[in-house]
Every structure is written in C-alpha cells, then in structure tokens.
N, C-alpha and C. Protein backbone atom coordinates (compact mmCIF):
# COMPACT_ATOMS: atom_id res chain seq x y z
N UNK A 1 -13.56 1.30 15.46
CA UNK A 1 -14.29 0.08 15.76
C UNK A 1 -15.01 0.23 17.10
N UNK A 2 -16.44 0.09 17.07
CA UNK A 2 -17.19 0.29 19.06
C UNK A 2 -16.73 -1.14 19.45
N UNK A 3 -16.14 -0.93 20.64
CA UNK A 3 -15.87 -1.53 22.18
C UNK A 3 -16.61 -2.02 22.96
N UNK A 4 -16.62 -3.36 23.30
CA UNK A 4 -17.55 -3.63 24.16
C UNK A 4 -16.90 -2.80 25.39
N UNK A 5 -18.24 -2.12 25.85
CA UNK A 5 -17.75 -1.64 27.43
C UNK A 5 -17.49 -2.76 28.53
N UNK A 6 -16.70 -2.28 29.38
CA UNK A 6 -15.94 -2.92 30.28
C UNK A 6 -14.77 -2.96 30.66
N UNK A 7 -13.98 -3.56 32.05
CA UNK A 7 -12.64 -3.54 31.95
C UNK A 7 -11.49 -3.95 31.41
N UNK A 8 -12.11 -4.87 30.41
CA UNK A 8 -10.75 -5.58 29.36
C UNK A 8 -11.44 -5.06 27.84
N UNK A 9 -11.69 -3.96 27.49
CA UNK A 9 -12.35 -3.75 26.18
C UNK A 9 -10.92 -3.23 26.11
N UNK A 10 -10.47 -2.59 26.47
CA UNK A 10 -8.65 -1.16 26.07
C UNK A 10 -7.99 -2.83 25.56
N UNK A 11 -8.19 -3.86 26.04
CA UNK A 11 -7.27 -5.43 25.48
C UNK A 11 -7.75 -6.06 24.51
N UNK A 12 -9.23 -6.33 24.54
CA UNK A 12 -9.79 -7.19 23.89
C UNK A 12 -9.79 -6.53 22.28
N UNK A 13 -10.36 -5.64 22.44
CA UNK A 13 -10.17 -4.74 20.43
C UNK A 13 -9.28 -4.95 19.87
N UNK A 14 -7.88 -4.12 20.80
CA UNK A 14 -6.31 -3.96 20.21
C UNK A 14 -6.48 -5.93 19.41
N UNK A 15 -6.39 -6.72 20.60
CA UNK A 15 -6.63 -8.45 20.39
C UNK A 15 -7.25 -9.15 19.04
N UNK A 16 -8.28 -8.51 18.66
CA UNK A 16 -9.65 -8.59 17.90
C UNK A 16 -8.79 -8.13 16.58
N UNK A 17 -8.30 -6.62 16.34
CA UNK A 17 -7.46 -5.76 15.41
C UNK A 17 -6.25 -6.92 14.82
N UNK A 18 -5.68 -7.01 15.87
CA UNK A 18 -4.76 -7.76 15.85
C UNK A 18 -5.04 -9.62 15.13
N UNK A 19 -5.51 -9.75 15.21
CA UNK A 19 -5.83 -11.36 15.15
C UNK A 19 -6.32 -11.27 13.49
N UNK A 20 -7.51 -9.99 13.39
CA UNK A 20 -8.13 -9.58 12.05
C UNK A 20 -7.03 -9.65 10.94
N UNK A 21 -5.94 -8.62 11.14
CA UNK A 21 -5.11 -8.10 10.33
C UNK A 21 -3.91 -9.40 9.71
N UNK A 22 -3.13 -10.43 11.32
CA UNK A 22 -3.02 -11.18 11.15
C UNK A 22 -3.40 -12.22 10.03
N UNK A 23 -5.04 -12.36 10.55
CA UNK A 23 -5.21 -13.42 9.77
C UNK A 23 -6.05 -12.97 8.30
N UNK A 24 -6.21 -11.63 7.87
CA UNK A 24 -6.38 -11.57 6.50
C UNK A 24 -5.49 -11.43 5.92
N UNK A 25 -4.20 -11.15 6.64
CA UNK A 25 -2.63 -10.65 6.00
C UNK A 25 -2.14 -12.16 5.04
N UNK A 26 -2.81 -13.28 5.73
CA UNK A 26 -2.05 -14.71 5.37
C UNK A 26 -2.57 -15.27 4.64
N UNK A 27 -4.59 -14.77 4.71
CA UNK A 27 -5.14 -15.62 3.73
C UNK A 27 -6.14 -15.02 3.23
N UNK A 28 -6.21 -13.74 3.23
CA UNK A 28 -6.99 -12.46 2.43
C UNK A 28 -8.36 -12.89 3.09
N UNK A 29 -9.34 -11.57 2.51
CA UNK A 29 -10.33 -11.24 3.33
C UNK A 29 -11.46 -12.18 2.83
N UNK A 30 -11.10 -12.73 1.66
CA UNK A 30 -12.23 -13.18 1.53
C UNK A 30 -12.63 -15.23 2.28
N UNK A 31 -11.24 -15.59 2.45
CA UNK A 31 -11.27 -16.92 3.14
C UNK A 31 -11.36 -16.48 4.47
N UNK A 32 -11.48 -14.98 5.13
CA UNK A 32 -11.80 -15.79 6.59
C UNK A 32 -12.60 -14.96 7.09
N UNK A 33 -13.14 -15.63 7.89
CA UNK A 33 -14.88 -15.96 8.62
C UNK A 33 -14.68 -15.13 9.72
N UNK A 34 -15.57 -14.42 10.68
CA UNK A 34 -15.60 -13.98 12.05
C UNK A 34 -15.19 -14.86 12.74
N UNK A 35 -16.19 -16.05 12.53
CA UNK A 35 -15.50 -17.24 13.59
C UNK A 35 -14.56 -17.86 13.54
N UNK A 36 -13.39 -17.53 12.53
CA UNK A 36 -11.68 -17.78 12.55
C UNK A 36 -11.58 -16.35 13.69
N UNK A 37 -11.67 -15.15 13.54
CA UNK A 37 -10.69 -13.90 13.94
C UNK A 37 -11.20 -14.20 15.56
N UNK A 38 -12.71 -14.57 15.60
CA UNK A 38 -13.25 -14.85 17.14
C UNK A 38 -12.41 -16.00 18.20
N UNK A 39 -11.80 -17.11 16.95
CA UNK A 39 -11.40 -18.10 17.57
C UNK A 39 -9.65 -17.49 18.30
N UNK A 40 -9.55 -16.80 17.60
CA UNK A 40 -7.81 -16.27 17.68
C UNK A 40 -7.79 -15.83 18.62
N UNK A 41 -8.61 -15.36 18.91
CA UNK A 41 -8.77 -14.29 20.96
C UNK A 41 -9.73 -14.57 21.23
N UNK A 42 -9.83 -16.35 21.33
CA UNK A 42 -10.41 -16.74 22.56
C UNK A 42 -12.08 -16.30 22.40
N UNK A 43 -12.85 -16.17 21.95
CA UNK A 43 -13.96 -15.44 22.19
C UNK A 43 -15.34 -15.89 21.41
N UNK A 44 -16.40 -16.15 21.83
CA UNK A 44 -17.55 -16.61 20.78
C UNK A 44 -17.65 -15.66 19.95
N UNK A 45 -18.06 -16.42 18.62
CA UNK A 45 -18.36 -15.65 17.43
C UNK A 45 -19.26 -14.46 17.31
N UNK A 46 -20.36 -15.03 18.65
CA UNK A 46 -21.30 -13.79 18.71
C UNK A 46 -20.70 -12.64 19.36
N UNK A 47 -20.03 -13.06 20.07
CA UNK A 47 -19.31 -11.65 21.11
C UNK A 47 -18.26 -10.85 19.90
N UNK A 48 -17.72 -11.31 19.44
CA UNK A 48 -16.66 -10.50 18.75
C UNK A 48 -17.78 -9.08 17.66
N UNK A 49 -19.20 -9.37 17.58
CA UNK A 49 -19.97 -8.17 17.46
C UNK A 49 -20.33 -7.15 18.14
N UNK A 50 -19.93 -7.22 19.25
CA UNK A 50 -19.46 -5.98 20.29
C UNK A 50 -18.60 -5.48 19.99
N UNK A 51 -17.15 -5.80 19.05
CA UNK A 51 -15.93 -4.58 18.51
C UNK A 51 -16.59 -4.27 16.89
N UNK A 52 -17.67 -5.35 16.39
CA UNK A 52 -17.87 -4.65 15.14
C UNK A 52 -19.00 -4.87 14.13
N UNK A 53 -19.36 -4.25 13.65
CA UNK A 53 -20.63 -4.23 13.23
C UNK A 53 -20.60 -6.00 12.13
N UNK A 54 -19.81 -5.60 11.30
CA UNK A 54 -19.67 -6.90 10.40
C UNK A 54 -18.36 -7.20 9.99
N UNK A 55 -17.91 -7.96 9.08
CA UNK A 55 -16.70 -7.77 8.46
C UNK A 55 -16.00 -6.76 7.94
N UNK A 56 -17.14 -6.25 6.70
CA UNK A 56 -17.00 -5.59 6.08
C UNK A 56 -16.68 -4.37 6.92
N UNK A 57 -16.75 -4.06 7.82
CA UNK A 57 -16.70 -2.74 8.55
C UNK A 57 -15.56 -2.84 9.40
N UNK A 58 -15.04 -4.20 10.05
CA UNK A 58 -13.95 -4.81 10.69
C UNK A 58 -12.66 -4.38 9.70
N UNK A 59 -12.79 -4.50 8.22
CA UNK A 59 -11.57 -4.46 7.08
C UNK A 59 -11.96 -2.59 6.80
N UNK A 60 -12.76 -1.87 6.80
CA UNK A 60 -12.83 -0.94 6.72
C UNK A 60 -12.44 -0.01 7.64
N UNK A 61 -12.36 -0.41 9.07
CA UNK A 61 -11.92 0.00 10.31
C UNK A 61 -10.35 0.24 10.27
N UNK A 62 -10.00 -1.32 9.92
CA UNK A 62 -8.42 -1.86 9.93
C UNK A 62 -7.63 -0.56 8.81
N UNK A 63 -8.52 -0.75 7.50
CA UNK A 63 -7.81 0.03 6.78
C UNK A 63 -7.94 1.84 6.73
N UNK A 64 -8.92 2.24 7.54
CA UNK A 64 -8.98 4.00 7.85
C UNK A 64 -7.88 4.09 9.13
N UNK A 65 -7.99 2.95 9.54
CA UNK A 65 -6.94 3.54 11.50
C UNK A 65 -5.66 3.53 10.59
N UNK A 66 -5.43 2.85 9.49
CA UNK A 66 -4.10 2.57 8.81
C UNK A 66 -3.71 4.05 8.59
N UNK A 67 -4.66 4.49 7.81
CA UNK A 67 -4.23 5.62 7.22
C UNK A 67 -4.48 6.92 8.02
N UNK A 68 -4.70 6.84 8.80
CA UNK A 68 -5.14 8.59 10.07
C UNK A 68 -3.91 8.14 10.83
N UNK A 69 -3.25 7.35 10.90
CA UNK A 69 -2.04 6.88 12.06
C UNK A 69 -0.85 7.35 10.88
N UNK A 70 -0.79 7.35 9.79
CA UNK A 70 -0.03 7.52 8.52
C UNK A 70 -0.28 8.93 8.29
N UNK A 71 -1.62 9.08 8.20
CA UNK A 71 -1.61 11.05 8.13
C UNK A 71 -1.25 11.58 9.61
N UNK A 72 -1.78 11.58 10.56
CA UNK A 72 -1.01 12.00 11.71
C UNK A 72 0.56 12.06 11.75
N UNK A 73 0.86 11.16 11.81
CA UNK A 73 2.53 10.60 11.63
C UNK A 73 3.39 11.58 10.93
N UNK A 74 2.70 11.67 9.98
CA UNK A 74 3.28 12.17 8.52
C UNK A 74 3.34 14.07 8.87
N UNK A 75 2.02 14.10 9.71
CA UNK A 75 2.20 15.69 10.37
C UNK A 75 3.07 16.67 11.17
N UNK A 76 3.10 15.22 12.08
CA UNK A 76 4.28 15.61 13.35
C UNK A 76 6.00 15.16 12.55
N UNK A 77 5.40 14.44 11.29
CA UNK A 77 7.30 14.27 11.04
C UNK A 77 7.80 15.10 9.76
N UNK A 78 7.04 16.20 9.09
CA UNK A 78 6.54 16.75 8.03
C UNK A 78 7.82 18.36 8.61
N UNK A 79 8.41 18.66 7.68
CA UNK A 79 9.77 19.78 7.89
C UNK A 79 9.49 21.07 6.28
N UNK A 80 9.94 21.75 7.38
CA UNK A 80 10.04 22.92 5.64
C UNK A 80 11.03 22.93 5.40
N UNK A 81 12.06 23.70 4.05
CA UNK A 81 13.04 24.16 3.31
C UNK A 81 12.37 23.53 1.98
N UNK A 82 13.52 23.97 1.26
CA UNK A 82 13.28 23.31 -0.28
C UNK A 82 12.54 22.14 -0.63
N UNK A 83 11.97 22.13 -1.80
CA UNK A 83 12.28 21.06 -2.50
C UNK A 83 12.69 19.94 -2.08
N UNK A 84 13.91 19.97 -2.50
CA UNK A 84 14.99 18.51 -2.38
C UNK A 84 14.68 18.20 -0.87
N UNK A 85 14.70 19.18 -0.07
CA UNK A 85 14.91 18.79 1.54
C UNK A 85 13.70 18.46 1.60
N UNK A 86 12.82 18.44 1.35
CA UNK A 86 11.44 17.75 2.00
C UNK A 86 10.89 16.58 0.93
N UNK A 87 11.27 16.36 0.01
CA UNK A 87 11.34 15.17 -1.22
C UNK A 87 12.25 13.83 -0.08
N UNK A 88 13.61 14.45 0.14
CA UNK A 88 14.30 13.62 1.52
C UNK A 88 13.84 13.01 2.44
N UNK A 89 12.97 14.24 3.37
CA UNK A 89 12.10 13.93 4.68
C UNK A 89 10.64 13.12 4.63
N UNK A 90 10.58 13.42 3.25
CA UNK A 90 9.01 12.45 3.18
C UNK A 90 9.47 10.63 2.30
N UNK A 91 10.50 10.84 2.14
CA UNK A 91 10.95 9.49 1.64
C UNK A 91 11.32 9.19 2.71
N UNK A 92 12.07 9.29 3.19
CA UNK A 92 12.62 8.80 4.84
C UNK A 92 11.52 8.16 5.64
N UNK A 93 10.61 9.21 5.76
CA UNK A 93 9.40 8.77 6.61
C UNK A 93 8.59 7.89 6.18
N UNK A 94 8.20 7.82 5.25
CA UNK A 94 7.35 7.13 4.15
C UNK A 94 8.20 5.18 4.76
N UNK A 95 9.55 5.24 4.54
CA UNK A 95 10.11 3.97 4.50
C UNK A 95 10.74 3.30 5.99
N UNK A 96 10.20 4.09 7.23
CA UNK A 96 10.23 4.29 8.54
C UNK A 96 8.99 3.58 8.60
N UNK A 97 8.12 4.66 8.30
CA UNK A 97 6.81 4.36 9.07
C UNK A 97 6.28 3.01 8.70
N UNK A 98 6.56 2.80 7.27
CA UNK A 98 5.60 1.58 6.65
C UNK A 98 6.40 0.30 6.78
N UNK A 99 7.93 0.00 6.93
CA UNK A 99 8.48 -1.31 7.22
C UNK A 99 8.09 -1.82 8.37
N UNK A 100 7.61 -1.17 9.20
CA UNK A 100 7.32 -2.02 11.12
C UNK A 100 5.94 -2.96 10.66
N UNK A 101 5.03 -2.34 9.37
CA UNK A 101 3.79 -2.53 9.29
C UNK A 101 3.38 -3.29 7.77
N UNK A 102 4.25 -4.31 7.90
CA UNK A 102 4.07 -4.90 6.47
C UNK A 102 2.39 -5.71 5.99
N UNK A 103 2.04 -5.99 7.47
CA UNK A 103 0.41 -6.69 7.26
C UNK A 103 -0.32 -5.71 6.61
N UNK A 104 -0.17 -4.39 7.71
CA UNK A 104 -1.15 -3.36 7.25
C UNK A 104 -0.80 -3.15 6.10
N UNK A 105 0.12 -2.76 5.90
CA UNK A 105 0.59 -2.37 3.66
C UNK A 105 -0.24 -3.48 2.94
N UNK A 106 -0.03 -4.56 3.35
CA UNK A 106 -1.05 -5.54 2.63
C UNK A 106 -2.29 -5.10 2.21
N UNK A 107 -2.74 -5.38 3.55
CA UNK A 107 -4.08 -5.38 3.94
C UNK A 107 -4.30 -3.93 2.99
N UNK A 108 -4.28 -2.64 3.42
CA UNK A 108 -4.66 -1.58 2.66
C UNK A 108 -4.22 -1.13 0.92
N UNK A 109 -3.74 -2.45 0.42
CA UNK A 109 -3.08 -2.06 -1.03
C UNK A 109 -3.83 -3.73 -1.79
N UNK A 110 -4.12 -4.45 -1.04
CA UNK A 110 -4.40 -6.00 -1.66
C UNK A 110 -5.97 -6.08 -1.57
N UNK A 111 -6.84 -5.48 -0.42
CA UNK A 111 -7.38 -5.90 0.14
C UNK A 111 -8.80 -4.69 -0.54
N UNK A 112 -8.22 -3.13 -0.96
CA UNK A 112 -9.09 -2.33 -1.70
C UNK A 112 -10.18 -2.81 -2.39
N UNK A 113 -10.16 -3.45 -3.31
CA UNK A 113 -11.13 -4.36 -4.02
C UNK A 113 -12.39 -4.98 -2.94
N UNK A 114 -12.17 -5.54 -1.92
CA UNK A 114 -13.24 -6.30 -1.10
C UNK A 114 -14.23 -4.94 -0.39
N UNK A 115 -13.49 -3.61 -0.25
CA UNK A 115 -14.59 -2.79 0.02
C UNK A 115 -15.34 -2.34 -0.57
N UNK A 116 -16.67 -1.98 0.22
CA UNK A 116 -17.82 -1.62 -1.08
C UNK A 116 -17.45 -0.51 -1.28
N UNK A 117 -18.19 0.21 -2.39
CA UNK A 117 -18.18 1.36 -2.86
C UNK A 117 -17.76 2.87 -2.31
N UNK A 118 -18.81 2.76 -0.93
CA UNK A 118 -18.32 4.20 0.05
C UNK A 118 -17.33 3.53 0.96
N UNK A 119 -17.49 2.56 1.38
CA UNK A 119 -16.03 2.73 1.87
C UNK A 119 -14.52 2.73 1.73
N UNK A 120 -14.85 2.47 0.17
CA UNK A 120 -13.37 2.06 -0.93
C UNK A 120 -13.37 3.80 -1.18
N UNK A 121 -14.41 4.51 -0.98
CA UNK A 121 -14.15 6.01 -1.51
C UNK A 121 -13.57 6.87 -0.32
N UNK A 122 -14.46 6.20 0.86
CA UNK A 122 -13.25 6.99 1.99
C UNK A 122 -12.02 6.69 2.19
N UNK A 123 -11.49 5.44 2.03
CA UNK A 123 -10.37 5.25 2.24
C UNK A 123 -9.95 6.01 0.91
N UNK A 124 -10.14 6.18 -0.22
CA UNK A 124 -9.47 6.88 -1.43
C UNK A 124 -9.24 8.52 -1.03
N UNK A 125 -10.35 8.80 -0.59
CA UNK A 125 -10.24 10.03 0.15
C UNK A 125 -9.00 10.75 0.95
N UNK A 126 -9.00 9.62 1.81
CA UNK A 126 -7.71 9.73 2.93
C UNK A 126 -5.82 9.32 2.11
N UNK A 127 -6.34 8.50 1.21
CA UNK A 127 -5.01 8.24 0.33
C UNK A 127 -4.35 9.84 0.06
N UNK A 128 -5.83 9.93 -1.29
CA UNK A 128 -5.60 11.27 -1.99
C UNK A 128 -4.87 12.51 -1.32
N UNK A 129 -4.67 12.62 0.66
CA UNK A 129 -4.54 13.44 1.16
C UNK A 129 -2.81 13.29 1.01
N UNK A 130 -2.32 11.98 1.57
CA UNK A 130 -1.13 11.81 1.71
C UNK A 130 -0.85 12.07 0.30
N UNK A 131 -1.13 11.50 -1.35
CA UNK A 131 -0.64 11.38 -2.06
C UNK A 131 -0.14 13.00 -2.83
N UNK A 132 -1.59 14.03 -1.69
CA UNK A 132 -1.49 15.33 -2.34
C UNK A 132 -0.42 16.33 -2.03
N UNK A 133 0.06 15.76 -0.34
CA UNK A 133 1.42 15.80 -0.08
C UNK A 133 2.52 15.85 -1.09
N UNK A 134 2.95 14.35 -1.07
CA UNK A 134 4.24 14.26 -1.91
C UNK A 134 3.98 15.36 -3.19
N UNK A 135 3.03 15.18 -3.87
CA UNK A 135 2.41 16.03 -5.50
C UNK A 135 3.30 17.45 -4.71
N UNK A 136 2.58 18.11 -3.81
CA UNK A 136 2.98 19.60 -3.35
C UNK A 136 4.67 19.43 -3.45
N UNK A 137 5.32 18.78 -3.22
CA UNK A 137 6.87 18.44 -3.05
C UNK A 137 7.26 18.84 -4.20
N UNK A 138 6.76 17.47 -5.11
CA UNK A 138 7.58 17.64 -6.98
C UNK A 138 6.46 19.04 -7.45
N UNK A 139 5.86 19.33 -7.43
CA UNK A 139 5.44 20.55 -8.07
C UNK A 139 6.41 21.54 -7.62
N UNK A 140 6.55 21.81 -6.56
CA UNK A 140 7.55 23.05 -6.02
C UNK A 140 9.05 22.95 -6.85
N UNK A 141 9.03 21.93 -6.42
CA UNK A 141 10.27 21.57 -6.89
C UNK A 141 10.48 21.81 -8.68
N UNK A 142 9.67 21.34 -9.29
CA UNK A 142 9.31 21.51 -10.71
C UNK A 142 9.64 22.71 -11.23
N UNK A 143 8.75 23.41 -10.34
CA UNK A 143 8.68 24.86 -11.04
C UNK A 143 9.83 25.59 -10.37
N UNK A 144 10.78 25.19 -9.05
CA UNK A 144 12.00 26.01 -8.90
C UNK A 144 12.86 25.09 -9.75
N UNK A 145 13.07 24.40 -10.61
CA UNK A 145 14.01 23.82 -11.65
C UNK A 145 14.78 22.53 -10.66
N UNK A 146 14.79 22.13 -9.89
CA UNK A 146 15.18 21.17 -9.36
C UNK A 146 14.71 20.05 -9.75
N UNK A 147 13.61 19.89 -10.32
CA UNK A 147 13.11 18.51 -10.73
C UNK A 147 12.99 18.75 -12.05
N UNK A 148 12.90 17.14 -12.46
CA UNK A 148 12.47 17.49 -14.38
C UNK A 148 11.41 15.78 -14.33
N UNK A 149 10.34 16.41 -14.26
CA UNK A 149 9.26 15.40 -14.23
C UNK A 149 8.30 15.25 -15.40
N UNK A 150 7.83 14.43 -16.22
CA UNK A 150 7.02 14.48 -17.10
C UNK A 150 5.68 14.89 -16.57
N UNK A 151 5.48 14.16 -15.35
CA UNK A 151 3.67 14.21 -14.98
C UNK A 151 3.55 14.22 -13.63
N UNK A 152 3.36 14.95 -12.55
CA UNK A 152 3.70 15.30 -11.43
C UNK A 152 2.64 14.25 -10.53
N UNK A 153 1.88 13.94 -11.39
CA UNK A 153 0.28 12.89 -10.74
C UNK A 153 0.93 11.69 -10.61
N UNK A 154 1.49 11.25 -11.85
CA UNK A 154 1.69 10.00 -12.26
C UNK A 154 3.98 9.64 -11.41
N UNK A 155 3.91 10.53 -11.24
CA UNK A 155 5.50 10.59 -10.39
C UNK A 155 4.96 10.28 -9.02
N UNK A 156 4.31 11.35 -8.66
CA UNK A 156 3.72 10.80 -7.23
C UNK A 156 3.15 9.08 -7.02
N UNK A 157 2.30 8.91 -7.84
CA UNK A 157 1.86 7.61 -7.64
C UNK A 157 3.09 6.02 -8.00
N UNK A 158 3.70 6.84 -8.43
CA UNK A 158 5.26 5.53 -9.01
C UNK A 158 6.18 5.84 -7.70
N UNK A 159 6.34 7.13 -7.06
CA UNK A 159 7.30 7.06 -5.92
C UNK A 159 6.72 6.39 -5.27
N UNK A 160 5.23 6.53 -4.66
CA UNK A 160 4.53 5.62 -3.37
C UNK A 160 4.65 4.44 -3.68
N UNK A 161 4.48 4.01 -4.93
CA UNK A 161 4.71 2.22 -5.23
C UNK A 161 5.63 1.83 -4.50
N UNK A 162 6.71 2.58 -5.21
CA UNK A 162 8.13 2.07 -5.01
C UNK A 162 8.85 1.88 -3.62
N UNK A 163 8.10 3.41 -3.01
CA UNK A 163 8.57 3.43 -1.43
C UNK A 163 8.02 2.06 -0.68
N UNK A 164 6.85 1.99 -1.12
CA UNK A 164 5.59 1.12 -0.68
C UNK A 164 6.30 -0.34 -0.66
N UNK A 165 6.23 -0.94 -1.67
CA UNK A 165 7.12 -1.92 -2.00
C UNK A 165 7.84 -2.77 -1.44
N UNK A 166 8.92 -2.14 -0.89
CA UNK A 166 9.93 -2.54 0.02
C UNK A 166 9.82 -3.15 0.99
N UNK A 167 8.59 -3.32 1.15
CA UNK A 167 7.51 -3.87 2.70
C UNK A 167 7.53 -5.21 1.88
N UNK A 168 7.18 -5.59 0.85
CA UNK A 168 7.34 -7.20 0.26
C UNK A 168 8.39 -8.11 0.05
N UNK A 169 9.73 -7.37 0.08
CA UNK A 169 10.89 -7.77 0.71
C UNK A 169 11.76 -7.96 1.71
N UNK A 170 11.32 -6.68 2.59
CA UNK A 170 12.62 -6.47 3.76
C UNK A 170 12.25 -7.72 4.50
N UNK A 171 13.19 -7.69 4.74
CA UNK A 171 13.45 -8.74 6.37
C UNK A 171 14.15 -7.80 7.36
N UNK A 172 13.92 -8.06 8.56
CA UNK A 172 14.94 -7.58 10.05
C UNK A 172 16.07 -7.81 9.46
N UNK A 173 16.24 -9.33 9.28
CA UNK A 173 17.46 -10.12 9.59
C UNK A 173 18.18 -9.92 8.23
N UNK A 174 17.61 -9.14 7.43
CA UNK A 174 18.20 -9.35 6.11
C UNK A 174 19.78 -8.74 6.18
N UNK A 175 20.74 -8.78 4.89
CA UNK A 175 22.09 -8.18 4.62
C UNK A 175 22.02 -6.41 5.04
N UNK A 176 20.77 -6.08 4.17
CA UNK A 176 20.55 -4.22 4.69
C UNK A 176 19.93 -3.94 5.85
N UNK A 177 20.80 -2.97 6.13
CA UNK A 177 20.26 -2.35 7.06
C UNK A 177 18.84 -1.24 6.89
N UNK A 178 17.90 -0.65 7.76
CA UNK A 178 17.30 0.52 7.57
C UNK A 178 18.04 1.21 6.96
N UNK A 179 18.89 1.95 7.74
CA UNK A 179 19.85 3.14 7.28
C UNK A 179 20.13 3.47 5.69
N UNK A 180 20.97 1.70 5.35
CA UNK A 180 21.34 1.53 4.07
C UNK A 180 19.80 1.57 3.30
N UNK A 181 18.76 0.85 3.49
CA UNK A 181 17.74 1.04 2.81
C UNK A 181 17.51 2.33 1.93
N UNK A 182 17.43 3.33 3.45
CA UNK A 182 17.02 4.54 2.85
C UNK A 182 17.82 4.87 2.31
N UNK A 183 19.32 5.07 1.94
CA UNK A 183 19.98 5.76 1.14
C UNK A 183 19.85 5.13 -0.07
N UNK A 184 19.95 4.07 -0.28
CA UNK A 184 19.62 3.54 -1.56
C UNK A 184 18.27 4.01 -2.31
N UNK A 185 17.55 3.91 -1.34
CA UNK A 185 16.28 4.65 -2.47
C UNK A 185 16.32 5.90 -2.24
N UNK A 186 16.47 6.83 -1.19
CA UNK A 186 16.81 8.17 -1.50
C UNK A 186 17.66 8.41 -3.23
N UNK A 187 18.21 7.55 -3.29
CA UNK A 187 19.26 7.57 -4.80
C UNK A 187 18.31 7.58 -5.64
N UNK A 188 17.79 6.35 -5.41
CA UNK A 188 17.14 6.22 -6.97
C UNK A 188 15.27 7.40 -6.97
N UNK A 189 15.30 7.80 -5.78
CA UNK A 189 13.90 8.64 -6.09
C UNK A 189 14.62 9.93 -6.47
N UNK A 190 15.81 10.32 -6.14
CA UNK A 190 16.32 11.49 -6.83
C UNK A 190 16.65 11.15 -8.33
N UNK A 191 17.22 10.14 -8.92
CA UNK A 191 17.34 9.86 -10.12
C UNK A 191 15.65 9.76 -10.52
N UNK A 192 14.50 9.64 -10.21
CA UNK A 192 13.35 9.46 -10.84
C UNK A 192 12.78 10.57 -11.04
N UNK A 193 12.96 11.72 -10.37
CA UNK A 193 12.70 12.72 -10.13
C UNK A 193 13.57 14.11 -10.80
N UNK A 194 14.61 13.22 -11.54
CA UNK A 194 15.26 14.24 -12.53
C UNK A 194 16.60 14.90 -11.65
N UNK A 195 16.30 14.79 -10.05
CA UNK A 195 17.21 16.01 -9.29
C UNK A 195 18.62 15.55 -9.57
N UNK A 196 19.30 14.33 -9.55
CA UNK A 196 20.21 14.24 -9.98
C UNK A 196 21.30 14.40 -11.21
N UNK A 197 20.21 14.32 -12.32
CA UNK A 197 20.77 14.47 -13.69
C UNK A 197 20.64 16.37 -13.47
N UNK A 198 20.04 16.90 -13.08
CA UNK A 198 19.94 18.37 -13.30
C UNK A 198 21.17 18.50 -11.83
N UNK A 199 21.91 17.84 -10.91
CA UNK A 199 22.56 18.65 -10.40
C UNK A 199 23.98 18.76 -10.74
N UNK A 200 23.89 17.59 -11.20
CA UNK A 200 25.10 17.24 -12.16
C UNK A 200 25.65 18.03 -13.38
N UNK A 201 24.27 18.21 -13.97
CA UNK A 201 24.87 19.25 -15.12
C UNK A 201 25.29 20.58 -14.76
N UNK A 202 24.49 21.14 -13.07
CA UNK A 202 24.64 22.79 -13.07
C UNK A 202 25.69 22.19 -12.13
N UNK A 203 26.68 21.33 -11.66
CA UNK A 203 28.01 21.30 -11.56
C UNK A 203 29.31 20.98 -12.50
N UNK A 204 29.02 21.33 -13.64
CA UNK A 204 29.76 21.31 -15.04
C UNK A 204 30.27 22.56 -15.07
C-alpha cells in the first residue's frame, strides 16, 4: 500500500490496514465505503488516498501482505526429514500462524469474489505456492508408502480447509487449548491422509 510521506505514515497505514480489515471482517467489502475505514482513524476521506489508490486495491493490498507474511513464515518455519515429519511441521504451523489472524482468514477466503480478475489471479498465484508446498509433502509421502491418498490435489485442498477452518471457531477463552488443538487435528490429518491406517497395519 504507498504511504503518505511523513512522520506518522510508519502509524497512520498500519491504522488505515487495521481499521480496513476490521471493518470488512464485520460487514464485508462490499457495505463499506472509504469514508467508514477514513472515519475509524480519524482522517478525511480524501486523505486516506495517500495509503491507497482505491478500494479495490486497499482489499487487494490487505489480501497479498496476507499471504507473503504466510509464505515467508512458512519459510523460516519449514524443516526436512520424512514425510510424516514435515506433514506434522506444516500442520502445526499452518494452525499457529492462522488462529492470531482470524479477520485476515476471512477477509482472504470470503472476500476472493470482490477482486477483479488480475488481482483474484495474483492472489491465486501466491495461494498455489503455499498449496504446492503441502502437495510436495503427500506426494513424497505417497510414493514412500506412508500415505494412501486417492488425489494428492484434491487432499491438499481438503487439509487447508480443514486446517483453515478452525479460525471460525476457536476462542482464547475457549475449553481447548492451542496445544490440545493441534494434537487433535494432527490425528485426524493423519487419519485423512491414510498414515494411520497404514501404520497400524505394518505394526501387526
């Protein structure tokens, strides 16, 4: 997103980002106006076109920083060994990174539809990268016999749901913990993924 130059621009954007995400998170992109996100931080409607060209580029902004902060992330927290061990480490992370950020999950899974054409393709772009990730996981895994998957495209895209998901329920305050979270679906993405029924049998 360009910055108005000056000494409160490093405040005013983050502010602007913030207020945006907020307030399309509650009442989607298409009920609200510049001059709602302008009013939220304080600011005339005309000025808030110094962080951005239009809306459309404001929700296109919101949803690429989503995902380069998600591919970055995903780089520095990304481990080798097997299979199974990195099927583990990318579920883990996957359900880390995305519970702090339940607006943004919104916003980038609800909100697809309101971008135009090239920018619904870059953001698909940047998906396709993470999604080509996990794929590299169950393929390896596939072909060293650890997994038993029907469709390695269509597994990938049902784990991200599912990981994904969990952002429409959790609470802080809820009965589970993180911890417990992840082990629970660590369970069931190994049961989806076949690794359990195949480790079971080669311990017979």
């Amino acid at each position: 997103m360009a910055r108005k130059t000056g000494s409160h621009s490093d405040i005013t954007g983050p502010r602007v980002r913030d207020a945006a995400i907020s307030l399309i998170a509650e009442k989607g992109f298409a009920a609200v106006s510049m001059r709602q996100i302008a009013a939220a931080v304080d600011m005339q409607a005309g000025a808030l076109y110094n962080y951005t060209a239009d809306k459309q580029s404001l929700l296109f902004d919101l949803m690429r920083t989503h995902m380069e902060e998600l591919l970055e992330a995903r780089a520095e927290a990304a481990v080798t060994g097997d299979a199974l061990t990195r099927l583990e480490a990318f579920t883990r992370f996957h359900i880390r990174f995305h519970l702090p950020r339940s607006r943004e999950v919104f916003l980038s899974y609800m909100e697809l539809r309101n971008l135009t054409p090239e920018n619904f393709a870059g953001i698909e772009r940047l998906r396709k990268v993470y999604e080509d990730d996990l794929e590299a996981i169950l393929i390896d895994g596939q072909r060293a016999g650890v997994f038993k998957i029907a469709d390695t495209k269509i597994a990938t895209l049902a784990l991200i749901a599912m990981l994904t998901g969990i952002s429409n329920w959790y609470r802080p305050d809820g009965r589970l913990s993180i911890d417990r979270i992840e082990e629970i679906y660590w369970a069931l993405v190994q049961n989806a993924v076949g690794a359990a029924e195949i480790a079971a049998t080669a311990a017979e």
